[in-house]
N, C-alpha and C. Protein backbone atom coordinates (compact mmCIF):
# COMPACT_ATOMS: atom_id res chain seq x y z
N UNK A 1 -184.40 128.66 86.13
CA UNK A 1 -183.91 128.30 87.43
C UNK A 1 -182.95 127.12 87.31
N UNK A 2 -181.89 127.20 87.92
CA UNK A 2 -180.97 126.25 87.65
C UNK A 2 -181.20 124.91 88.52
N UNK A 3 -180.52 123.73 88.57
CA UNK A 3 -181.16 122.75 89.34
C UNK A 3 -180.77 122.97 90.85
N UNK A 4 -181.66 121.79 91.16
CA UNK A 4 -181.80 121.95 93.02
C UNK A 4 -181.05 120.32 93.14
N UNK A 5 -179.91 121.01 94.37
CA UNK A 5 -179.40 119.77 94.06
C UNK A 5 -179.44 118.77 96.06
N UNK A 6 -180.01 119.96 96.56
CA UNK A 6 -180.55 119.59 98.12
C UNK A 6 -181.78 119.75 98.52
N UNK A 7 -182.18 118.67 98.69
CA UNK A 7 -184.02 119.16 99.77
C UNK A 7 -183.89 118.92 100.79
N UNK A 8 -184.34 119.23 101.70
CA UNK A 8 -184.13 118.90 103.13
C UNK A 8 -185.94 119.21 104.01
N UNK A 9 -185.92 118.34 104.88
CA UNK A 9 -187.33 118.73 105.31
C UNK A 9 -187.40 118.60 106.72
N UNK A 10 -188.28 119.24 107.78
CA UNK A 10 -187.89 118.28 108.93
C UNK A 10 -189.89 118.37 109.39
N UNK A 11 -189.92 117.68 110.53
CA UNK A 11 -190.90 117.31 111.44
C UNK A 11 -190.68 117.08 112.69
N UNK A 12 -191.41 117.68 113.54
CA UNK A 12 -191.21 117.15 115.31
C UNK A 12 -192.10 115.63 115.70
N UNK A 13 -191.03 114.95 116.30
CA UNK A 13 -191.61 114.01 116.61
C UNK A 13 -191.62 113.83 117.97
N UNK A 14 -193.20 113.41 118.72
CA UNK A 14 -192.87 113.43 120.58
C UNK A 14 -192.47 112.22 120.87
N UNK A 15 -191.29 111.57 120.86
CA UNK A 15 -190.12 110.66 121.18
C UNK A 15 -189.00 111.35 121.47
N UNK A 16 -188.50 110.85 122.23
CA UNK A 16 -186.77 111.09 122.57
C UNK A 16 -185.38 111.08 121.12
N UNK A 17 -184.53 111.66 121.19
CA UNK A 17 -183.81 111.30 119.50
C UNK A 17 -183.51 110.20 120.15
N UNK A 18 -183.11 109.04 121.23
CA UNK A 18 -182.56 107.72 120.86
C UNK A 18 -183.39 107.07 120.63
N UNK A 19 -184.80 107.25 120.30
CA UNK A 19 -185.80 106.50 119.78
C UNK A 19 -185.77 106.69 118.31
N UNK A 20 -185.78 107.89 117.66
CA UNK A 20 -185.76 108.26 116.79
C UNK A 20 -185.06 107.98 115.98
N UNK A 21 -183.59 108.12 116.09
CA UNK A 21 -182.50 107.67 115.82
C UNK A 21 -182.49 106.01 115.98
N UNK A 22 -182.63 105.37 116.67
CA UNK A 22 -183.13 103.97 116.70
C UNK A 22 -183.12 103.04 115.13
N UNK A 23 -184.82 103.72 115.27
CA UNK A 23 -185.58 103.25 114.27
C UNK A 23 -185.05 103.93 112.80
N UNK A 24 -184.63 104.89 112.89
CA UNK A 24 -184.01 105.45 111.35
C UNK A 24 -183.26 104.44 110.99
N UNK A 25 -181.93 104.61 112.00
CA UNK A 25 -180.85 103.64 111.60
C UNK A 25 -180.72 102.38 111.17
N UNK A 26 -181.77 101.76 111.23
CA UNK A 26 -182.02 100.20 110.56
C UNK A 26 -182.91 100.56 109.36
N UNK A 27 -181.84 100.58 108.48
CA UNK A 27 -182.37 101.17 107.02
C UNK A 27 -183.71 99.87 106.54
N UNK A 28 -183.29 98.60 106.80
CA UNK A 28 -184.15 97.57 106.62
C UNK A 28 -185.68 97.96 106.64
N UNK A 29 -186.02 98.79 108.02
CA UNK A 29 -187.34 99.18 108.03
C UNK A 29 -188.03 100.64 107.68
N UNK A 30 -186.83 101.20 106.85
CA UNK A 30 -187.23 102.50 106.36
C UNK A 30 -188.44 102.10 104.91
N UNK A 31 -188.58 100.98 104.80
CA UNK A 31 -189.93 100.60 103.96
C UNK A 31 -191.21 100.84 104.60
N UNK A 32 -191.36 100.82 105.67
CA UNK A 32 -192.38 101.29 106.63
C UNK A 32 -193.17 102.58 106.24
N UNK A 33 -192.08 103.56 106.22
CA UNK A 33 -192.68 104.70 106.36
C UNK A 33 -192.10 105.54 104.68
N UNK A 34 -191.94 105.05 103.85
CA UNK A 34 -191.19 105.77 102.57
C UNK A 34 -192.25 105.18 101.41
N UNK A 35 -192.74 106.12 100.91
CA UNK A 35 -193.34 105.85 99.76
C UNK A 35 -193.01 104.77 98.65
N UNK A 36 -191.56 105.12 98.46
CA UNK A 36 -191.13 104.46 97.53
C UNK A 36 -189.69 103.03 97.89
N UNK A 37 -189.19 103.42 99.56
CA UNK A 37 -188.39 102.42 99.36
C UNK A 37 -189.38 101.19 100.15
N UNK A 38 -188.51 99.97 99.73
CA UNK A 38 -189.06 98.95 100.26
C UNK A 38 -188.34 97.90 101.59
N UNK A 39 -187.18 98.38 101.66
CA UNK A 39 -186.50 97.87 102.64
C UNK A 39 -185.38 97.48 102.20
N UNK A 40 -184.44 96.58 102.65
CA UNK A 40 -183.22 96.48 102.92
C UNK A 40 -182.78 94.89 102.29
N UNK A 41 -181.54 94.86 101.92
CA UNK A 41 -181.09 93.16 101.86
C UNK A 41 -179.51 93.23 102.40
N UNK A 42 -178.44 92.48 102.99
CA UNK A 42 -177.43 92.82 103.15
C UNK A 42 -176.99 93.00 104.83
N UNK A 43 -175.80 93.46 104.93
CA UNK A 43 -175.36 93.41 106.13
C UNK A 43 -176.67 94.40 107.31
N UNK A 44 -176.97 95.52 106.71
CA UNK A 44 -177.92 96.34 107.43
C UNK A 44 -178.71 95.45 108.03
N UNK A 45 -179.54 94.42 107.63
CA UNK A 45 -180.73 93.59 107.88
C UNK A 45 -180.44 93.63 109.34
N UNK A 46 -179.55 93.05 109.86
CA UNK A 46 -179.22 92.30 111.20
C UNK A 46 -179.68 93.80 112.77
N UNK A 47 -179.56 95.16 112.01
CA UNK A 47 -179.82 95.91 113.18
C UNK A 47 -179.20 97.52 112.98
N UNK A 48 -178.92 97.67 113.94
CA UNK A 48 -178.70 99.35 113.62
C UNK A 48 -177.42 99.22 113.15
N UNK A 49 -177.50 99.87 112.32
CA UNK A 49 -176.32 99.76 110.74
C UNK A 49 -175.26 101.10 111.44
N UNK A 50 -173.83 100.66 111.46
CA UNK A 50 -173.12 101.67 111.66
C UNK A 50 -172.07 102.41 110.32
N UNK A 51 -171.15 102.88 110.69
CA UNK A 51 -170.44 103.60 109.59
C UNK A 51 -169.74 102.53 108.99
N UNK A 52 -169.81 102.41 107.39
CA UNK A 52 -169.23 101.61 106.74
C UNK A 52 -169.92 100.57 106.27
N UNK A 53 -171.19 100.44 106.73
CA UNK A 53 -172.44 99.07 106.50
C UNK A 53 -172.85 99.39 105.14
N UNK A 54 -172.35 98.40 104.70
CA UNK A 54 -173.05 98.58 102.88
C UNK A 54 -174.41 97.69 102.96
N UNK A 55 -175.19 98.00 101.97
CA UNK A 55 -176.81 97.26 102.23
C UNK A 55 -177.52 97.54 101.03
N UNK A 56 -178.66 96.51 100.11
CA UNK A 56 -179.18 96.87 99.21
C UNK A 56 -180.76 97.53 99.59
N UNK A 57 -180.85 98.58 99.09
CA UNK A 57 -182.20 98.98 98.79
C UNK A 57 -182.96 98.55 97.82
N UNK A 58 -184.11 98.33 98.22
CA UNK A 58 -185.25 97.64 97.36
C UNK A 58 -186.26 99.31 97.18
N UNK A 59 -186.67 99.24 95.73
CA UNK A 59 -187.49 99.94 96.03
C UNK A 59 -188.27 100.09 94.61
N UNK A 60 -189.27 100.91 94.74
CA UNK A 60 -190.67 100.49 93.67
C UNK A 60 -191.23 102.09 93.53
N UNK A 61 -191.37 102.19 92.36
CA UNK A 61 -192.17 103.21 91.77
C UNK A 61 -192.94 103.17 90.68
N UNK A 62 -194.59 102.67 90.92
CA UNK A 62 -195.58 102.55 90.10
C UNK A 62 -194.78 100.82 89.50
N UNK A 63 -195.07 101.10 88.66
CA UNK A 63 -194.79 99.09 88.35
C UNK A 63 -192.99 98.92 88.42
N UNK A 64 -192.21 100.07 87.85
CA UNK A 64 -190.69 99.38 87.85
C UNK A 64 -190.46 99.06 89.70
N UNK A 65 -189.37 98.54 89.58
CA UNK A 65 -188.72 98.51 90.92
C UNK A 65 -187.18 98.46 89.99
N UNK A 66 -186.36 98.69 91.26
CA UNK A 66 -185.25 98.48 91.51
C UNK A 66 -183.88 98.43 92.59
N UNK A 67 -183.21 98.23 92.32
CA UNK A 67 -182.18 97.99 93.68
C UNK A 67 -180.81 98.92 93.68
N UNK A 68 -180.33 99.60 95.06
CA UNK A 68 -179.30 100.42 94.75
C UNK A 68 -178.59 99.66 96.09
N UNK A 69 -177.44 99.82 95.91
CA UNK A 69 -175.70 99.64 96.70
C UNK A 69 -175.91 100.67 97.67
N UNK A 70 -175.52 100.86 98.57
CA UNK A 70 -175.74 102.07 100.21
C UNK A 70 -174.41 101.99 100.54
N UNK A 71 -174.05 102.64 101.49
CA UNK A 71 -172.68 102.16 102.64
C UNK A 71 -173.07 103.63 103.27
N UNK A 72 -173.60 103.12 104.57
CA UNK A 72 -173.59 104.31 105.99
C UNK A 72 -172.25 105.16 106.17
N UNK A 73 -172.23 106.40 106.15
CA UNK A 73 -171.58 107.19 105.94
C UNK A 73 -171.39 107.82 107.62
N UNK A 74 -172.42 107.73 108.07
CA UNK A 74 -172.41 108.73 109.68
C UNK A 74 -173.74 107.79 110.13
N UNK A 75 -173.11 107.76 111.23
CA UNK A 75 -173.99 106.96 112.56
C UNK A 75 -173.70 107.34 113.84
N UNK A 76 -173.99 108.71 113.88
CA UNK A 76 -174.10 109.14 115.67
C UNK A 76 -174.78 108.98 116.22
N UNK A 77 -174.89 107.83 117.22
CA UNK A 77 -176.18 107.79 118.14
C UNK A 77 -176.71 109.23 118.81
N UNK A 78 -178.41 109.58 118.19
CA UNK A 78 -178.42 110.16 118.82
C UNK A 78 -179.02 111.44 118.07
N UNK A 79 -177.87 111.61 116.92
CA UNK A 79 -177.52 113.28 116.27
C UNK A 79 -177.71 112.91 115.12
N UNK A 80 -177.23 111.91 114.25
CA UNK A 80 -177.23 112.10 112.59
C UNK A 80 -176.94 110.63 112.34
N UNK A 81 -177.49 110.28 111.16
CA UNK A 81 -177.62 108.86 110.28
C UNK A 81 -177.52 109.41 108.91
N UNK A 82 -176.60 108.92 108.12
CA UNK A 82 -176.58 109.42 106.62
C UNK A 82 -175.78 108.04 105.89
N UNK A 83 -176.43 108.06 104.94
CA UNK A 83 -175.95 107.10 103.64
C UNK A 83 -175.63 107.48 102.32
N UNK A 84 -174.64 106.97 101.76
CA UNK A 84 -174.48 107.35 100.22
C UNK A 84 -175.12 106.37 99.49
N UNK A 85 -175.72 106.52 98.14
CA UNK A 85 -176.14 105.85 97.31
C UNK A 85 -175.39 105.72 96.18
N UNK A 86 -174.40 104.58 95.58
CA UNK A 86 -173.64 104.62 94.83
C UNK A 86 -173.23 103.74 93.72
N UNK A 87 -174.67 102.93 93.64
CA UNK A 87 -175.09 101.81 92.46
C UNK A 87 -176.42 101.82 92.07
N UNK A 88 -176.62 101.02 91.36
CA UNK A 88 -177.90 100.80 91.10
C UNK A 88 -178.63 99.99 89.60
N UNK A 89 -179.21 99.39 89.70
CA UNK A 89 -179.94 98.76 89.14
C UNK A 89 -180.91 97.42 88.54
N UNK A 90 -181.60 96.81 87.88
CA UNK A 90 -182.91 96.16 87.86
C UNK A 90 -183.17 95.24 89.15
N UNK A 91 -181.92 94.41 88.94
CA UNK A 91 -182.40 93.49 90.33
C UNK A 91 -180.88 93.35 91.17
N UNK A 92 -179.86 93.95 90.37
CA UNK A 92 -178.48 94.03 91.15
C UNK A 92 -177.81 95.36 91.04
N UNK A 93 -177.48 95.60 91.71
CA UNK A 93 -176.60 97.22 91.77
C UNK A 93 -175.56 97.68 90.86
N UNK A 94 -175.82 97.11 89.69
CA UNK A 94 -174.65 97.13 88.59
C UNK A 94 -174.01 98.40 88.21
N UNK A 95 -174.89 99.52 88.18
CA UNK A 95 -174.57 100.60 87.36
C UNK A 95 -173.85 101.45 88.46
N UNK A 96 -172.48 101.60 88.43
CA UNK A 96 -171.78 102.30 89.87
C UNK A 96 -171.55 103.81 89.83
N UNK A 97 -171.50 104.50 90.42
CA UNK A 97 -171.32 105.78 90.08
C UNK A 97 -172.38 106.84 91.46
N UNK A 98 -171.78 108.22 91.72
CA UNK A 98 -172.46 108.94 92.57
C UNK A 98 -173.79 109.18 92.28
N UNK A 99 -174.95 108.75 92.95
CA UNK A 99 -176.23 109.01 92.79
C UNK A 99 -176.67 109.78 93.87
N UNK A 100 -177.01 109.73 95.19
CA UNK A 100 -177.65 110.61 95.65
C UNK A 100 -177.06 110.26 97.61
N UNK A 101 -177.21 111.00 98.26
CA UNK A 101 -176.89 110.93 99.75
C UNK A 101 -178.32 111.43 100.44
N UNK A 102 -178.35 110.36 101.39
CA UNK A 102 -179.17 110.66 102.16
C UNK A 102 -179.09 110.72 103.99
N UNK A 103 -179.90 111.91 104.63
CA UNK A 103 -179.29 112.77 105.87
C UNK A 103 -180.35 112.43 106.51
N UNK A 104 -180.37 112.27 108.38
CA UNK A 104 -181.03 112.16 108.85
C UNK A 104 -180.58 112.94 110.44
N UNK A 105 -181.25 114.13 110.91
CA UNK A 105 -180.02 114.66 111.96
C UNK A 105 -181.65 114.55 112.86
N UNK A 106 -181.03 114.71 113.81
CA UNK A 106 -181.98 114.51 115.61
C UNK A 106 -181.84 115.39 116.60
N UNK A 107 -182.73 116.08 116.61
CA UNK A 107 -182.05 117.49 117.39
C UNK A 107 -183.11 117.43 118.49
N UNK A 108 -183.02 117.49 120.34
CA UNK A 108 -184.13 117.25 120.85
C UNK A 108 -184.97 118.72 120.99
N UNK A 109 -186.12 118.62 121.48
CA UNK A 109 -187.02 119.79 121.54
C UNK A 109 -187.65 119.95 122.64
N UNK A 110 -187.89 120.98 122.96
CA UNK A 110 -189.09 120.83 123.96
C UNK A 110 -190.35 119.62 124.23
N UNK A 111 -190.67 118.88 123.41
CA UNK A 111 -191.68 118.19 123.38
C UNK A 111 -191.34 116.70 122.90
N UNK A 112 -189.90 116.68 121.95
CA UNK A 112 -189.16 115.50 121.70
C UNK A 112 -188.39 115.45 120.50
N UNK A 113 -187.87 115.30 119.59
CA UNK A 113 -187.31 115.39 118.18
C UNK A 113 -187.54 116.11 116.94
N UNK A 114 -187.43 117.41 116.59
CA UNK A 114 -187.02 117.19 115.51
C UNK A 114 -185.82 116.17 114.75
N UNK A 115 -186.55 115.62 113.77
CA UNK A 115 -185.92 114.69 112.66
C UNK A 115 -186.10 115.89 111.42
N UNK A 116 -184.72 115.84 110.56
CA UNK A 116 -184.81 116.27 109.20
C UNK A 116 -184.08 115.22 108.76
N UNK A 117 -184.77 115.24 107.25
CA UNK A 117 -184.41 114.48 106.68
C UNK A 117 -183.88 114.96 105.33
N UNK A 118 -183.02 114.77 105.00
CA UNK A 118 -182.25 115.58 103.60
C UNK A 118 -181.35 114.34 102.64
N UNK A 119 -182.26 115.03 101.30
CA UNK A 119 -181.40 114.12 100.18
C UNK A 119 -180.80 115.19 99.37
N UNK A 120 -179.62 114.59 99.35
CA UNK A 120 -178.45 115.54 97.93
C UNK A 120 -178.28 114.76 96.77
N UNK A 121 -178.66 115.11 96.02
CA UNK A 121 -178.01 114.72 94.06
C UNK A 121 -176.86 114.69 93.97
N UNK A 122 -176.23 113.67 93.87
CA UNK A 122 -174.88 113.89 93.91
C UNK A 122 -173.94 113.55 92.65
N UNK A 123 -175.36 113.50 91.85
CA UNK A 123 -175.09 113.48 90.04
C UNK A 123 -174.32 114.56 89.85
N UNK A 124 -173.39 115.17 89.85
CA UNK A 124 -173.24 116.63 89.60
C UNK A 124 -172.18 116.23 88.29
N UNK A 125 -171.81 115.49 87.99
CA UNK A 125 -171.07 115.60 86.82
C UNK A 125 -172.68 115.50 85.33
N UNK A 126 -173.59 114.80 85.77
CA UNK A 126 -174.82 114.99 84.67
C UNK A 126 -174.70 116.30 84.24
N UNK A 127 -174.97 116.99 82.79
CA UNK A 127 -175.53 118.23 82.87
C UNK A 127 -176.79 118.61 82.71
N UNK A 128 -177.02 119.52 83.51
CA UNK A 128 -178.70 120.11 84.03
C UNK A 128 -179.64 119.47 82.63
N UNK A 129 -179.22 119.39 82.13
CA UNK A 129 -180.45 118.99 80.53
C UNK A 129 -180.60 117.84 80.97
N UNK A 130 -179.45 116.95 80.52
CA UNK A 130 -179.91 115.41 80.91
C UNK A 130 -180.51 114.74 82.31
N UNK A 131 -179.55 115.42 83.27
CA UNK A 131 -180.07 115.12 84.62
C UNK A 131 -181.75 115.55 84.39
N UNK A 132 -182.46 116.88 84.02
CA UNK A 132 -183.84 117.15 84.08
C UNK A 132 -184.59 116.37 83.23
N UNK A 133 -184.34 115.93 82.21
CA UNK A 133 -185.30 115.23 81.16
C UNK A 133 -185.27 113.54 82.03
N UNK A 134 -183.95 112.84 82.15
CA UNK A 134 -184.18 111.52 82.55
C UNK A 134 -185.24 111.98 84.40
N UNK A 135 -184.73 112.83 85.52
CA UNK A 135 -185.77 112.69 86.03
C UNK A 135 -186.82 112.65 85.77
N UNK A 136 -187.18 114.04 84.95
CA UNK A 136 -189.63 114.10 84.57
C UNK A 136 -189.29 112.94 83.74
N UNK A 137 -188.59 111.87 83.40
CA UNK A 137 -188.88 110.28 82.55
C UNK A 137 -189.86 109.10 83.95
N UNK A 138 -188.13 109.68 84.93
CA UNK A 138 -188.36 108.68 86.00
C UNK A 138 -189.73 108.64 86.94
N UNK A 139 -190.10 110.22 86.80
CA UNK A 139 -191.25 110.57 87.81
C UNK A 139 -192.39 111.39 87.37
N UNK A 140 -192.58 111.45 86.59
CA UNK A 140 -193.54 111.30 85.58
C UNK A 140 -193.90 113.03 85.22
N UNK A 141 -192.72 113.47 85.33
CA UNK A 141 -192.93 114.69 84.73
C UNK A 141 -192.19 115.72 86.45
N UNK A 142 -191.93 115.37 87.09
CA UNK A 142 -191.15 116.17 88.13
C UNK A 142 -189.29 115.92 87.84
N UNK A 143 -188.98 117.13 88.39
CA UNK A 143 -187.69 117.21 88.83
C UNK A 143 -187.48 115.99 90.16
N UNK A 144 -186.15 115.39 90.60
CA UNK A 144 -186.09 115.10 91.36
C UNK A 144 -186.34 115.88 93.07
N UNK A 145 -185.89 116.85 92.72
CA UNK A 145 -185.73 117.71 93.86
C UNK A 145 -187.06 117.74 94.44
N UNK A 146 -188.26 118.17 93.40
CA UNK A 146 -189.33 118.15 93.71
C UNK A 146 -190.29 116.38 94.02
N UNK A 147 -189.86 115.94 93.62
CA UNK A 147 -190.17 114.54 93.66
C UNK A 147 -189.97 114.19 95.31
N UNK A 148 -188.71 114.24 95.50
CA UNK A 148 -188.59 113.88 96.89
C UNK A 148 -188.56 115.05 97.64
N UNK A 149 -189.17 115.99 97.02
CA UNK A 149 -189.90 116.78 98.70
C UNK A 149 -190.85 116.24 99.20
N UNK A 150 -192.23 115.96 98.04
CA UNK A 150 -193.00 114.82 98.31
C UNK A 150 -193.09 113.91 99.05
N UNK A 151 -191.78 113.19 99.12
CA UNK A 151 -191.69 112.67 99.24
C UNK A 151 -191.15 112.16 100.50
N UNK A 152 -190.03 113.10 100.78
CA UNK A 152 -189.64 113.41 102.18
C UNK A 152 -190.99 113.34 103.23
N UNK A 153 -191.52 114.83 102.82
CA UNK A 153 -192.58 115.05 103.56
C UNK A 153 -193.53 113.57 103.79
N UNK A 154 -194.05 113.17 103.18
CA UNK A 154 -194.75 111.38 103.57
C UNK A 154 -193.92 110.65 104.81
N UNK A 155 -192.76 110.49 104.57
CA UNK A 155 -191.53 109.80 104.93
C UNK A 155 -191.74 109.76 106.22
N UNK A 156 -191.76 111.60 106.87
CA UNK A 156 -191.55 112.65 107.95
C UNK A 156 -192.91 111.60 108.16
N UNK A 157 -194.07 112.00 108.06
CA UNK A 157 -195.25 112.15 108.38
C UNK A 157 -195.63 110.52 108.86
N UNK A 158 -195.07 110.10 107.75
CA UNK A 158 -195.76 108.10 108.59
C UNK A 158 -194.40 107.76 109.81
N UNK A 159 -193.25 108.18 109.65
CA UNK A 159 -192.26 107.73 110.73
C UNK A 159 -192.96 108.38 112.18
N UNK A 160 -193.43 109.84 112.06
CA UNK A 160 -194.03 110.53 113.03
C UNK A 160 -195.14 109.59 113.90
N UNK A 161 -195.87 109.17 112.67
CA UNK A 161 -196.91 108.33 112.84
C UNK A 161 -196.92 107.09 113.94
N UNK A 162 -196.01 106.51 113.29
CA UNK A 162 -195.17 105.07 113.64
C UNK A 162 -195.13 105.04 115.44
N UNK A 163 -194.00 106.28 115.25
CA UNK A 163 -193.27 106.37 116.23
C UNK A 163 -194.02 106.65 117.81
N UNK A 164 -194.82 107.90 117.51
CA UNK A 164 -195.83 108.47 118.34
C UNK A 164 -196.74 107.36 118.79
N UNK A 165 -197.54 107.02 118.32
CA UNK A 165 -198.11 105.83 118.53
C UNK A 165 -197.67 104.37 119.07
N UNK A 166 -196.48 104.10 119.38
CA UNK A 166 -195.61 103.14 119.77
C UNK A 166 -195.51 103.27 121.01
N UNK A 167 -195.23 105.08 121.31
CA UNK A 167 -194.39 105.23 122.06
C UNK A 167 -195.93 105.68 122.96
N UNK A 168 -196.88 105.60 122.73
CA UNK A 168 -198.48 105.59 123.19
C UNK A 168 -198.56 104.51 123.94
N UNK A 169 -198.16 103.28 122.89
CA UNK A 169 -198.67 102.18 123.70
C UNK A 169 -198.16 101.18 124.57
């Protein structure tokens, strides 16, 4: 099977999308609900991050951590939040180059939001060998693709969480 270079996942959430959309868009607190990121440093911090907001990600997997370069790509109130990921590394974003994009679209429902959430590999110059061996390095034996379905899915599930419950009390 050749590689997967999109996952995409979604979940209904009973909020409105400008709630939804809200809280996505301040990448700062996407540590909340993401397994693995930890939040934000950079212009994003200050609030809902629009097109062109570059911002560092913090983030941790099992003991490493590390940090990647962002810049918001789409910010429709409302409809879609997406970022490119296009640095990265130990404690500064040194290593530059296409790594991965990440999608967030808001579609309302009968009951309140679907949110999907979709990451693309945007390694595509790697070839499938190397790209597969350094992921099962990074994640302990998974493909990326599969890694962050996982992973997605959590993501979906505590933002749902978050949100629902907020919007309870």
């Amino acid at each position: 099977m050749g590689r997967v270079f999109t996952v995409s996942r979604s979940i209904e959430v009973g909020v409105a999308p400008r709630i939804a959309y809200q809280a996505v868009s301040r990448p700062e607190d996407m540590g909340r609900w993401s397994p693995e990121n930890r939040g934000t440093t950079g212009e994003a911090a200050a609030g809902p991050a629009v097109a062109g907001t570059s911002f560092v990600g913090r983030n941790k997997r099992g003991r490493f951590r590390w940090v990647t370069r962002c810049t918001v790509t789409a910010a429709d109130p409302d409809s879609r939040f997406a970022f490119r990921v296009h640095a990265i590394g130990a404690r500064r974003p040194r290593l530059r180059g296409p790594i991965a994009t990440w999608e967030y679209r808001f579609e309302p429902t009968e009951h309140g939001t679907r949110v999907t959430e979709t990451w693309t590999d945007d390694r595509r110059a790697w070839p499938d060998f190397v790209a597969n061996t350094f992921d099962r390095l990074a994640t302990s034996g998974h493909t990326f693709a599969d890694f962050h379905t996982r992973n997605i899915d959590r993501t979906l599930q505590n933002l749902k969480r978050e949100l629902e419950s907020a919007d309870a009390a």
